[in-house]
Protein backbone atom coordinates (compact mmCIF):
# COMPACT_ATOMS: atom_id res chain seq x y z
CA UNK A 1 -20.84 -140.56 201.75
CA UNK A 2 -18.49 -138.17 202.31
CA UNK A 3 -14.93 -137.78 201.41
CA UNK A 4 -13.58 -137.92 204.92
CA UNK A 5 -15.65 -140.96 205.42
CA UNK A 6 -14.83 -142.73 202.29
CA UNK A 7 -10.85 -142.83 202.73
CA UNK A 8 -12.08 -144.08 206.69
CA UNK A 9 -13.28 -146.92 204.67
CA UNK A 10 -10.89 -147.48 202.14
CA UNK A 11 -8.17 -147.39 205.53
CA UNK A 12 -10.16 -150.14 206.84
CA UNK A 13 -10.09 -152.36 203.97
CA UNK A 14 -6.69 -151.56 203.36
CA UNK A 15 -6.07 -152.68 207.21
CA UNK A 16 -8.44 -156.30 206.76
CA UNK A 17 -6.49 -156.98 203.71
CA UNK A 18 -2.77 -156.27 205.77
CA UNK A 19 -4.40 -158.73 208.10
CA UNK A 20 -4.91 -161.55 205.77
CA UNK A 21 -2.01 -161.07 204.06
CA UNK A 22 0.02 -161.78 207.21
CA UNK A 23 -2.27 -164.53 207.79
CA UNK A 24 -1.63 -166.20 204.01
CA UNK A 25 1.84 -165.55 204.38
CA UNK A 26 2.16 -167.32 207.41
CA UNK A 27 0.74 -170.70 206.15
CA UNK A 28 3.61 -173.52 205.72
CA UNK A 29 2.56 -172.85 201.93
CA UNK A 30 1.10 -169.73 201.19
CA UNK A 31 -0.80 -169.65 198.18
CA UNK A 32 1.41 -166.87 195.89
CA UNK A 33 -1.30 -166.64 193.62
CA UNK A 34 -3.65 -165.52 196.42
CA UNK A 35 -1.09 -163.65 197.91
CA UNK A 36 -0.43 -161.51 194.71
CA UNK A 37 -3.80 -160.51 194.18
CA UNK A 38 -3.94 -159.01 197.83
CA UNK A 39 -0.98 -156.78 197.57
CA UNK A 40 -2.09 -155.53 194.53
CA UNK A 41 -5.45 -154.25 196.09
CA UNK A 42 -3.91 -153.56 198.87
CA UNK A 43 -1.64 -150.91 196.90
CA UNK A 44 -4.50 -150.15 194.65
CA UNK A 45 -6.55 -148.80 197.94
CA UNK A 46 -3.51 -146.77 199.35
CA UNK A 47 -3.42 -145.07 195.70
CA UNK A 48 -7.17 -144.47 196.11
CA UNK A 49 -6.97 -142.72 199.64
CA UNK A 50 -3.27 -140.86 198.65
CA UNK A 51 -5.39 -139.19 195.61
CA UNK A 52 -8.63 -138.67 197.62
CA UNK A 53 -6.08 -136.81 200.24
CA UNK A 54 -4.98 -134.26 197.49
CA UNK A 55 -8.17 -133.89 196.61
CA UNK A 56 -9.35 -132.79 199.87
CA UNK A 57 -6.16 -130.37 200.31
């Protein structure tokens, strides 16, 4: 896989999980635990594709 490819991926997973996390949220009660653990992957993947950028620079 190539780099260019990989971040691709990692900016659609990062998308999917923006989508569920709007979707939890909007539940009468949003599970926080739940919740949590998506915005921390969520960050953890826009980490990933902001070092594989400055690797590819």
């Amino acid at each position: 896989m190539s780099l260019q490819s990989h971040i691709e991926a990692l900016k659609e997973r990062h998308a999917s999980l923006e989508t569920k996390i709007h979707v939890e949220d909007s539940r009468p009660r949003p599970d926080d635990g739940q919740l949590s653990k998506m915005k921390l992957e969520k960050l953890r993947l826009k980490e990933e594709m902001a070092r594989l950028r400055t690797k590819a620079s």
